[in-house]
PDB file of N, CA and C in Angstrom:
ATOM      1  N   UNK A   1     124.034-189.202  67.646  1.00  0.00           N
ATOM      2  CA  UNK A   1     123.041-188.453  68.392  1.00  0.00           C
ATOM      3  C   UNK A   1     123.207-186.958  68.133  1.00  0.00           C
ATOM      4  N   UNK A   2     124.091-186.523  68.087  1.00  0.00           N
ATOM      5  CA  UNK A   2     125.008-185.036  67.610  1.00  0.00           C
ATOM      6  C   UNK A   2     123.966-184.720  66.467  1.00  0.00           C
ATOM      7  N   UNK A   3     124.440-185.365  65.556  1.00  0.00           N
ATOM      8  CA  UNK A   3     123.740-184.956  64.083  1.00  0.00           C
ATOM      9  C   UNK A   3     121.875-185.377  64.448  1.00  0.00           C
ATOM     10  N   UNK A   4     121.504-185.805  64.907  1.00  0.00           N
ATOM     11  CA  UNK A   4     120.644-185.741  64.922  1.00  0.00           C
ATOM     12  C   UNK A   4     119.744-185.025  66.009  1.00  0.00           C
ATOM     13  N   UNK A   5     120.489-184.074  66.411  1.00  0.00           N
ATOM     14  CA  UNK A   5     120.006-183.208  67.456  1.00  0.00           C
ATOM     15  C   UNK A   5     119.545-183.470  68.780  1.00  0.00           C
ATOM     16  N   UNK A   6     120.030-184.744  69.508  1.00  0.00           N
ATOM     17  CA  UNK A   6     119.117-185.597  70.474  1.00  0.00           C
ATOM     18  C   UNK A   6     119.396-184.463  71.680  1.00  0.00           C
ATOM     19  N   UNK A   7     118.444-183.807  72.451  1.00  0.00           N
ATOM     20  CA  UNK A   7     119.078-182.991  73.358  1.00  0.00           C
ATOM     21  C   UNK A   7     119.731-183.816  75.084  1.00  0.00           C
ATOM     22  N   UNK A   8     119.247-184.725  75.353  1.00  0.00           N
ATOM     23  CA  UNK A   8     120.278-185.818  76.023  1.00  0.00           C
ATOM     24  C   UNK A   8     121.564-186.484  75.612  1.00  0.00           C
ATOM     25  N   UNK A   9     122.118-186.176  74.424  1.00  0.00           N
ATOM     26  CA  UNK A   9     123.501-186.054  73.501  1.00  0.00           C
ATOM     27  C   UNK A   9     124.311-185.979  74.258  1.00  0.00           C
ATOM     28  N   UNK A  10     125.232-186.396  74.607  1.00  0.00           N
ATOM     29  CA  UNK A  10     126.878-185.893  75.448  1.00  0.00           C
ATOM     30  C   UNK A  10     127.304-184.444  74.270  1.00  0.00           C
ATOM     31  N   UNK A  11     127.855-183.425  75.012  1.00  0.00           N
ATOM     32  CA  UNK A  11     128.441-182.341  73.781  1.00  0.00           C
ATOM     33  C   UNK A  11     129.555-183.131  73.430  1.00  0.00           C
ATOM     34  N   UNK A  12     129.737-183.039  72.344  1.00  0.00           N
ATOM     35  CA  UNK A  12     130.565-183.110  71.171  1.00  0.00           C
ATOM     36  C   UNK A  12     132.102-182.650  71.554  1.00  0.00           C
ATOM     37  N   UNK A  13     133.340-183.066  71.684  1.00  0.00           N
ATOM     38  CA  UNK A  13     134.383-182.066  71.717  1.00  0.00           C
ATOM     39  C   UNK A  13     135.041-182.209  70.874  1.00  0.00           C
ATOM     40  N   UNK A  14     135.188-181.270  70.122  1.00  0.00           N
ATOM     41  CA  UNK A  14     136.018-180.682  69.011  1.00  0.00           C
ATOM     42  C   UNK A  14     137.495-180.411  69.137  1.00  0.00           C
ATOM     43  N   UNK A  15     138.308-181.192  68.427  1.00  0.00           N
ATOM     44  CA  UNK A  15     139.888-181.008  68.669  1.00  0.00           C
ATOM     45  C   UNK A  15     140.533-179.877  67.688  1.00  0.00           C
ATOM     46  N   UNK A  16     141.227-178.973  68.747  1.00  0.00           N
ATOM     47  CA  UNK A  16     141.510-177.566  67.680  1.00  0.00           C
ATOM     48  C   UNK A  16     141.841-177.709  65.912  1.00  0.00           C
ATOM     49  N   UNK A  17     142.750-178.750  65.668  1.00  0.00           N
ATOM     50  CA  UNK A  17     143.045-179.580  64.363  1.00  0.00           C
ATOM     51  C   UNK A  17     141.609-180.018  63.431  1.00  0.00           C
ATOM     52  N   UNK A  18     140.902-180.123  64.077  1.00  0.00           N
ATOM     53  CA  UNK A  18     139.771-180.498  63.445  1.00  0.00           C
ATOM     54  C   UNK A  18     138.213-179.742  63.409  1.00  0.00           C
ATOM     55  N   UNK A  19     138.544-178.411  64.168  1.00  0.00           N
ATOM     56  CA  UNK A  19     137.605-177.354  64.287  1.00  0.00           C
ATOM     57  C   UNK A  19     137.309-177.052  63.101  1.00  0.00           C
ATOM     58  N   UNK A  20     139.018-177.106  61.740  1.00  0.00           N
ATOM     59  CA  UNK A  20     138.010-176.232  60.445  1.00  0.00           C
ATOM     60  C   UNK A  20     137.569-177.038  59.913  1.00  0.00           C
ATOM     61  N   UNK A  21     137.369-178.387  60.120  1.00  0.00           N
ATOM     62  CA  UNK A  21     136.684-179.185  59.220  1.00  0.00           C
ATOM     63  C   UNK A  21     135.309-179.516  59.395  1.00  0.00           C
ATOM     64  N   UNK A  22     134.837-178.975  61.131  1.00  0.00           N
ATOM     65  CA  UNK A  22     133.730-179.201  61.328  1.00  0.00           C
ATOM     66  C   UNK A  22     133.229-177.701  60.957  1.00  0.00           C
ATOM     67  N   UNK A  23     133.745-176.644  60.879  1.00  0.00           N
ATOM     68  CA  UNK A  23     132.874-175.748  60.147  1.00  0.00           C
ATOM     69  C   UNK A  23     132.642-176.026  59.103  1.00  0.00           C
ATOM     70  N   UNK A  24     133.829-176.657  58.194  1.00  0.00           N
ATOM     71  CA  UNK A  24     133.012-176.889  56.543  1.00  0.00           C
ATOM     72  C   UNK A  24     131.620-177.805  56.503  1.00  0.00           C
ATOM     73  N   UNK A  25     131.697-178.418  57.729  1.00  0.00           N
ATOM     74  CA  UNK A  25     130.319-179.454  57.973  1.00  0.00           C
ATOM     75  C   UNK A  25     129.022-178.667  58.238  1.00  0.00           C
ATOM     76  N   UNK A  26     129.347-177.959  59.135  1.00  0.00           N
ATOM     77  CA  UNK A  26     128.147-176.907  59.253  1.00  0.00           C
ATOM     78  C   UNK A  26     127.858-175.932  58.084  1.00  0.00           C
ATOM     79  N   UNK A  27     128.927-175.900  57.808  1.00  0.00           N
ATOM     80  CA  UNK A  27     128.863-174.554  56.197  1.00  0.00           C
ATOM     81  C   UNK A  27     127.624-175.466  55.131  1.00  0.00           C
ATOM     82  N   UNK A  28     128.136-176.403  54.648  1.00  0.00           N
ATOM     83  CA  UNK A  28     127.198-177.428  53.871  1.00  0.00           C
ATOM     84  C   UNK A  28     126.264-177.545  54.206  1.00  0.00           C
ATOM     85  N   UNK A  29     125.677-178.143  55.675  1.00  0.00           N
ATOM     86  CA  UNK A  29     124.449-178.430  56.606  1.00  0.00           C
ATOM     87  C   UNK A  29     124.004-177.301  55.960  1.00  0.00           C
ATOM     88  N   UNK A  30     123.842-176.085  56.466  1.00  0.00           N
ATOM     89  CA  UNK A  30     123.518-174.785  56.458  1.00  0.00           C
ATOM     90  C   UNK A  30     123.546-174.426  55.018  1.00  0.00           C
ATOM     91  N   UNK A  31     123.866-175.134  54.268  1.00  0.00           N
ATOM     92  CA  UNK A  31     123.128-174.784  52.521  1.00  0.00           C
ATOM     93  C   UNK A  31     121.985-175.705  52.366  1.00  0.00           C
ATOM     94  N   UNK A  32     121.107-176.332  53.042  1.00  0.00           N
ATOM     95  CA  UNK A  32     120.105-177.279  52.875  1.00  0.00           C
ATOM     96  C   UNK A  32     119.338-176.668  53.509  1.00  0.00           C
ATOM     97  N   UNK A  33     119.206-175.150  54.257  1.00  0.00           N
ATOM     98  CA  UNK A  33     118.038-174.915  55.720  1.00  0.00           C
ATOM     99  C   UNK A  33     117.064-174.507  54.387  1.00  0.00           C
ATOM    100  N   UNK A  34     115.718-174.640  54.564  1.00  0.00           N
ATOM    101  CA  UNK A  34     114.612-173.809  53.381  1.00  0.00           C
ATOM    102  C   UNK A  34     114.121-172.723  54.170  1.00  0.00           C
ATOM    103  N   UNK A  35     114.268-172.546  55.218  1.00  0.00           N
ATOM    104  CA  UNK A  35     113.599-171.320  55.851  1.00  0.00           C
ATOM    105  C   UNK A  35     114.889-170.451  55.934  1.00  0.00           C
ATOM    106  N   UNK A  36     114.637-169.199  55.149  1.00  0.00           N
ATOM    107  CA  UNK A  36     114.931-168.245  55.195  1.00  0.00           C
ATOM    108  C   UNK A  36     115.764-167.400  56.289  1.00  0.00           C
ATOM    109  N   UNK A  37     116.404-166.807  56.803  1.00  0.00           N
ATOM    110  CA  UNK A  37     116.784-166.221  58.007  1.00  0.00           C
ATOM    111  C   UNK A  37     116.905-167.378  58.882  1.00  0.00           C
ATOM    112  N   UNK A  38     116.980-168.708  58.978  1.00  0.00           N
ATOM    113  CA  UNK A  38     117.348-169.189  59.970  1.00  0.00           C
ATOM    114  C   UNK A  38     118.604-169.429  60.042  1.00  0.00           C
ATOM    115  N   UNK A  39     119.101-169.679  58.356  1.00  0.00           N
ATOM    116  CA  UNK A  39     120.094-170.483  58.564  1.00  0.00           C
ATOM    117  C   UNK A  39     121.559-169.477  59.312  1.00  0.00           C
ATOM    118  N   UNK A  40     121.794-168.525  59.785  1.00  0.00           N
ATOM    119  CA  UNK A  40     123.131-168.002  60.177  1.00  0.00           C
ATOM    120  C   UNK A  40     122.266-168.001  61.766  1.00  0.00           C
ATOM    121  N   UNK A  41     121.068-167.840  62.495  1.00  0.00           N
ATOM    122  CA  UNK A  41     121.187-168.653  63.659  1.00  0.00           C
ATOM    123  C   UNK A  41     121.585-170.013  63.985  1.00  0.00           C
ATOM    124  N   UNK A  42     120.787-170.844  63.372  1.00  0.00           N
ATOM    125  CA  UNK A  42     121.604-172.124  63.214  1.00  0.00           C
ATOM    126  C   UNK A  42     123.010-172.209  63.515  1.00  0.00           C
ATOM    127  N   UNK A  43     123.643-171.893  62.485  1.00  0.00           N
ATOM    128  CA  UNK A  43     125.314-171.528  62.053  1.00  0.00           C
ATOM    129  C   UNK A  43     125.790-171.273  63.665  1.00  0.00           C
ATOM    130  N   UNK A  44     124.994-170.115  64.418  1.00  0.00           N
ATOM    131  CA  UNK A  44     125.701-169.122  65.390  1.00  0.00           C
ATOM    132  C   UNK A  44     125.692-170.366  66.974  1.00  0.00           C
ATOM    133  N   UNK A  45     124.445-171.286  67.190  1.00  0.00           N
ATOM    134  CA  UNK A  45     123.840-171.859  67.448  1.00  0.00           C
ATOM    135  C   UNK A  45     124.627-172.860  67.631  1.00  0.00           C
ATOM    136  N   UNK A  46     125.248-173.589  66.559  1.00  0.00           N
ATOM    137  CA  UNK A  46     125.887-174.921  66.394  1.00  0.00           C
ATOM    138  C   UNK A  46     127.318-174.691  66.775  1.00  0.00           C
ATOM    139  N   UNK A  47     128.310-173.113  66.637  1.00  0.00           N
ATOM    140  CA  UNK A  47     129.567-173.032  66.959  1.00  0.00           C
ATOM    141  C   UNK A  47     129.439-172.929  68.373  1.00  0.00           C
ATOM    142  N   UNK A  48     128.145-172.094  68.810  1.00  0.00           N
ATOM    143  CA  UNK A  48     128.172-171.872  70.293  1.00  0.00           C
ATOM    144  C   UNK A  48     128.118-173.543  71.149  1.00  0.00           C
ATOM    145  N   UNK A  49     127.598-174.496  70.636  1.00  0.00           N
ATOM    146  CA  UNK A  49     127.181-175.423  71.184  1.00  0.00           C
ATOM    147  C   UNK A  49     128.737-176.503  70.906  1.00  0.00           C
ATOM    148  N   UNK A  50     129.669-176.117  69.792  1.00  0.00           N
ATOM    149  CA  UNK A  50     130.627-177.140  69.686  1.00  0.00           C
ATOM    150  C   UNK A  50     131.900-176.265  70.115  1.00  0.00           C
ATOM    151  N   UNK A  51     131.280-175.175  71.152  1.00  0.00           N
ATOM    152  CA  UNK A  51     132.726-174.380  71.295  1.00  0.00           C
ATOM    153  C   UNK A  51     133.951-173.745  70.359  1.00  0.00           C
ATOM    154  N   UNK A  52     133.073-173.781  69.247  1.00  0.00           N
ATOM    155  CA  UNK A  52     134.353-173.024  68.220  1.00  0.00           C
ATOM    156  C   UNK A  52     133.959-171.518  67.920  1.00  0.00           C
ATOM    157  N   UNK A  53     134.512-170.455  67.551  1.00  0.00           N
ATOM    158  CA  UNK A  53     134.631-169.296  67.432  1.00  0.00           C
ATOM    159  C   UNK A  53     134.207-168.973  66.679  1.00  0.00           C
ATOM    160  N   UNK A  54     133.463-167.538  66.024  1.00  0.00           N
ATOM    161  CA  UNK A  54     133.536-167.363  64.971  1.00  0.00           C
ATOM    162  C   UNK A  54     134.245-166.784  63.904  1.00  0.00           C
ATOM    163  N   UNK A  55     135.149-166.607  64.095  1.00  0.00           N
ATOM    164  CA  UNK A  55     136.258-166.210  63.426  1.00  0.00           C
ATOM    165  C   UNK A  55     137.066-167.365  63.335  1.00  0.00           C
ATOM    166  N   UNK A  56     137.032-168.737  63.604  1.00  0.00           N
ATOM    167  CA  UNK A  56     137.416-169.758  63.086  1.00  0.00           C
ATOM    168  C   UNK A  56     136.773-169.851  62.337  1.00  0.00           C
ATOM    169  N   UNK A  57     135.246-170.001  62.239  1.00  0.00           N
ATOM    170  CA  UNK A  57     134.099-170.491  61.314  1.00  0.00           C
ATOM    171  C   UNK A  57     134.053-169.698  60.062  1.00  0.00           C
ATOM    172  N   UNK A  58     134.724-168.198  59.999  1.00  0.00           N
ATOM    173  CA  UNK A  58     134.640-167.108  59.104  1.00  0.00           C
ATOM    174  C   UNK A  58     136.209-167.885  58.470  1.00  0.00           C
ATOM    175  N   UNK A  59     137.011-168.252  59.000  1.00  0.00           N
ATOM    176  CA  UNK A  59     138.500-168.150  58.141  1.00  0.00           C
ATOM    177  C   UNK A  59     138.257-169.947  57.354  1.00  0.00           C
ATOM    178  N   UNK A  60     137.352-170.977  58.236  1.00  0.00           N
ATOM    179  CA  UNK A  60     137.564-172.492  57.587  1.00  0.00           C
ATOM    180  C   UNK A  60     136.107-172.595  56.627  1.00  0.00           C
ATOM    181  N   UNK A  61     135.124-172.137  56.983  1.00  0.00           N
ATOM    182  CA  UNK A  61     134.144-172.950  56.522  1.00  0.00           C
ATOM    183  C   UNK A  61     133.711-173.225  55.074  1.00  0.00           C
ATOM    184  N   UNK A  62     134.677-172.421  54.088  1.00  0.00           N
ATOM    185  CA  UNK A  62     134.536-173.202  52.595  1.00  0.00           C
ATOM    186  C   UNK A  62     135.809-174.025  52.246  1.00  0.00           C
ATOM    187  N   UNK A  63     135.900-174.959  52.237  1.00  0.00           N
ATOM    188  CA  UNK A  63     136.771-175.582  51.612  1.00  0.00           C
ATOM    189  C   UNK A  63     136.273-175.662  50.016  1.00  0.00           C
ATOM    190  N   UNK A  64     137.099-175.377  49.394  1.00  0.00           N
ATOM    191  CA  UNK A  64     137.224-175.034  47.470  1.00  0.00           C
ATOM    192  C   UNK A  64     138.073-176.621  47.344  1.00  0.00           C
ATOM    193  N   UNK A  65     137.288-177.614  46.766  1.00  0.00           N
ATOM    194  CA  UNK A  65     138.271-178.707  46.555  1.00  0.00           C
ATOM    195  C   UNK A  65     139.033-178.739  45.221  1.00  0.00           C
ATOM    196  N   UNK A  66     138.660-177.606  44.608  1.00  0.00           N
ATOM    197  CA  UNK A  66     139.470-177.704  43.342  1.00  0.00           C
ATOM    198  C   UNK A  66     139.906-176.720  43.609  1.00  0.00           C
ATOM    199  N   UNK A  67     140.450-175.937  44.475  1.00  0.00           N
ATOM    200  CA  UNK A  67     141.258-174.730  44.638  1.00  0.00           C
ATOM    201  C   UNK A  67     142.950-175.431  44.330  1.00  0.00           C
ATOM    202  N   UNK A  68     144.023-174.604  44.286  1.00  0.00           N
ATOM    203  CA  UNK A  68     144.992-175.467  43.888  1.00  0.00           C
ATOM    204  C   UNK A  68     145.619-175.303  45.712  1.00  0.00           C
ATOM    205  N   UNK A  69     145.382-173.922  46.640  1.00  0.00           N
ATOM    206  CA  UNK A  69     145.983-173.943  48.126  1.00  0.00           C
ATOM    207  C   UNK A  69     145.257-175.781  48.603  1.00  0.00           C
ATOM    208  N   UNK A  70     144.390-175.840  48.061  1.00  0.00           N
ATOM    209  CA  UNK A  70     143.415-177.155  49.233  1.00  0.00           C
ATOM    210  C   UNK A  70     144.691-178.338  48.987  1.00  0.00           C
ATOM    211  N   UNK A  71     144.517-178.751  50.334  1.00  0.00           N
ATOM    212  CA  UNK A  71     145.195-180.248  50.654  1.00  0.00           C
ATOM    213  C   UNK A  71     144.479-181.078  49.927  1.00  0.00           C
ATOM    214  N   UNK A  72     144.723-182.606  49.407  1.00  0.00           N
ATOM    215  CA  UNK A  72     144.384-183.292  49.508  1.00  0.00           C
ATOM    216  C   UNK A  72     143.258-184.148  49.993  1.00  0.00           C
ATOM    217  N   UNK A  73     144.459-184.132  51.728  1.00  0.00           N
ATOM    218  CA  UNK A  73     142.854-184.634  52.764  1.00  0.00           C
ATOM    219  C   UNK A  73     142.086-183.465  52.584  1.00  0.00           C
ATOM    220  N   UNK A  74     141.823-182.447  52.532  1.00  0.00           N
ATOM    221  CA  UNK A  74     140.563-181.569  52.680  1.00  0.00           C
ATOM    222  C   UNK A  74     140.182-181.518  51.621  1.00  0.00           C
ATOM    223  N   UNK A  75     140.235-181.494  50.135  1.00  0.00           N
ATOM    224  CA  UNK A  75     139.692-182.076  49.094  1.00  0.00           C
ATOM    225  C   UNK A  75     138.955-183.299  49.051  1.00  0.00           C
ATOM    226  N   UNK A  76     139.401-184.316  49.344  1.00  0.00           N
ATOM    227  CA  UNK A  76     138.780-185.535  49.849  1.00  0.00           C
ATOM    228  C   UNK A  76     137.424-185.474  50.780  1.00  0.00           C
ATOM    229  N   UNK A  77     137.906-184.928  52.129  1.00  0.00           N
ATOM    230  CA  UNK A  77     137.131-184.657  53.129  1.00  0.00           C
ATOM    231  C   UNK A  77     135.510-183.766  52.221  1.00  0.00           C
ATOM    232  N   UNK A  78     136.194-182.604  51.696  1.00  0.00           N
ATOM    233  CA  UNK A  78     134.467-181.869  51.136  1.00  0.00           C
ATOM    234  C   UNK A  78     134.234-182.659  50.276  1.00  0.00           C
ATOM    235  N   UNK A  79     134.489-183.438  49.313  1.00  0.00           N
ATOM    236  CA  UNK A  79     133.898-184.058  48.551  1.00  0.00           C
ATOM    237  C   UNK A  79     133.110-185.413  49.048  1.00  0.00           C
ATOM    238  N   UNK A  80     133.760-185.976  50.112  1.00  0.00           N
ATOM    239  CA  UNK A  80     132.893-187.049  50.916  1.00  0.00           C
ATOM    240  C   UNK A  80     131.887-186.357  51.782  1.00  0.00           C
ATOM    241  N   UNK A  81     131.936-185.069  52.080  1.00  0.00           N
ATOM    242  CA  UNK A  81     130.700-184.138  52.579  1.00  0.00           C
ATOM    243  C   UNK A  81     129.284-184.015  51.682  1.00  0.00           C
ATOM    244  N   UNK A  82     130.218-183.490  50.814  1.00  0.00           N
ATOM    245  CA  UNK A  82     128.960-183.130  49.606  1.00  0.00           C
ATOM    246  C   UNK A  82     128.455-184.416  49.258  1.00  0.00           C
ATOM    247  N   UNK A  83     128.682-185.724  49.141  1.00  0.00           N
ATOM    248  CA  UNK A  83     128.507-186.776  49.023  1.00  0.00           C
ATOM    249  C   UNK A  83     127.585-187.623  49.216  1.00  0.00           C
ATOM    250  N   UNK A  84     127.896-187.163  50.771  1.00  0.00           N
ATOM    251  CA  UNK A  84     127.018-187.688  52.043  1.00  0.00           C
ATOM    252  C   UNK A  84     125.347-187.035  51.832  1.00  0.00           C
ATOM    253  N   UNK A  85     125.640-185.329  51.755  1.00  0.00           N
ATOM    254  CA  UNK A  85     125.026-184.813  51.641  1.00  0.00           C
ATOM    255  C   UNK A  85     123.570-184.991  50.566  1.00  0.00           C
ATOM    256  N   UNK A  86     124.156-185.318  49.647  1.00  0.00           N
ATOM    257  CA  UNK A  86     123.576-185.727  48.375  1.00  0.00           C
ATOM    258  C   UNK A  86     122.599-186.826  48.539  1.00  0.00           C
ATOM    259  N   UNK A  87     123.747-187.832  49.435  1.00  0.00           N
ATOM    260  CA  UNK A  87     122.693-189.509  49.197  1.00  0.00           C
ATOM    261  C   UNK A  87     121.622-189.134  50.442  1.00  0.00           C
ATOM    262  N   UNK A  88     122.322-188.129  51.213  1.00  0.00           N
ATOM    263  CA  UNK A  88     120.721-187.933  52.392  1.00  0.00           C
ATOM    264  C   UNK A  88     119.488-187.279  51.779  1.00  0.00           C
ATOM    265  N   UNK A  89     119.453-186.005  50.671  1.00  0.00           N
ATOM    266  CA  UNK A  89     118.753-185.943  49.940  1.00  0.00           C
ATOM    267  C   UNK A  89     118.147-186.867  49.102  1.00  0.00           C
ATOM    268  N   UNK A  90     118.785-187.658  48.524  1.00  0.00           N
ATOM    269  CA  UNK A  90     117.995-189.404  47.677  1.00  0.00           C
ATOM    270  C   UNK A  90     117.522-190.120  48.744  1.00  0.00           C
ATOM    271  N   UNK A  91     117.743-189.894  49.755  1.00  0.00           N
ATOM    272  CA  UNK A  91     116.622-190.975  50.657  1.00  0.00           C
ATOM    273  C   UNK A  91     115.852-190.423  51.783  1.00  0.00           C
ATOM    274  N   UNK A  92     116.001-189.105  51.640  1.00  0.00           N
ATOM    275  CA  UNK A  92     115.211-188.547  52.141  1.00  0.00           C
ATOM    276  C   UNK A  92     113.499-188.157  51.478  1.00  0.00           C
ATOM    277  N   UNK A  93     114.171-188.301  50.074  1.00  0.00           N
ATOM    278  CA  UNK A  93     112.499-188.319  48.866  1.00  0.00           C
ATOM    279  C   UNK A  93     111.871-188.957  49.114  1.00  0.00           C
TER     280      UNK A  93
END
């Protein structure tokens, strides 16, 4: 319901451990907006609504999976993002 914006949704709670991974989620989301100037409301919008900061969102939200600092799991993790991302575009055509 989250991802799909239902506004009767329970909020979402975000566990501090897992705050930077939901910015890299929003970081991605937020490379798909086509309107112009929306997308860093959005961005501002979605931390305000999942309680994370922005200065969390400024220090996590690119994960580089071929960086050589990236973990593993967070290599894994953006690449099953971008992934996801992708096949929602193929069936979204």
């Amino acid at each position: 319901a989250f991802i799909n914006l239902h506004k009767k949704a329970p909020i979402p709670i975000i566990k501090d451990r897992r705050a930077g991974k939901m910015c890299h989620v929003l970081y991605e989301l937020s490379l798909c907006h086509s309107i112009p100037g929306l997308t860093n409301q959005w961005i501002e919008h979605m931390l305000v609504a999942l309680g994370i900061d922005n200065e969390t969102y400024q220090h996590h939200h690119l994960i580089k999976p071929n960086s050589l600092g990236t973990s593993k799991s967070n290599k894994k993790f953006a690449e099953r993002i971008q992934e996801a991302i992708k096949l929602a575009d193929i069936i979204n055509l």
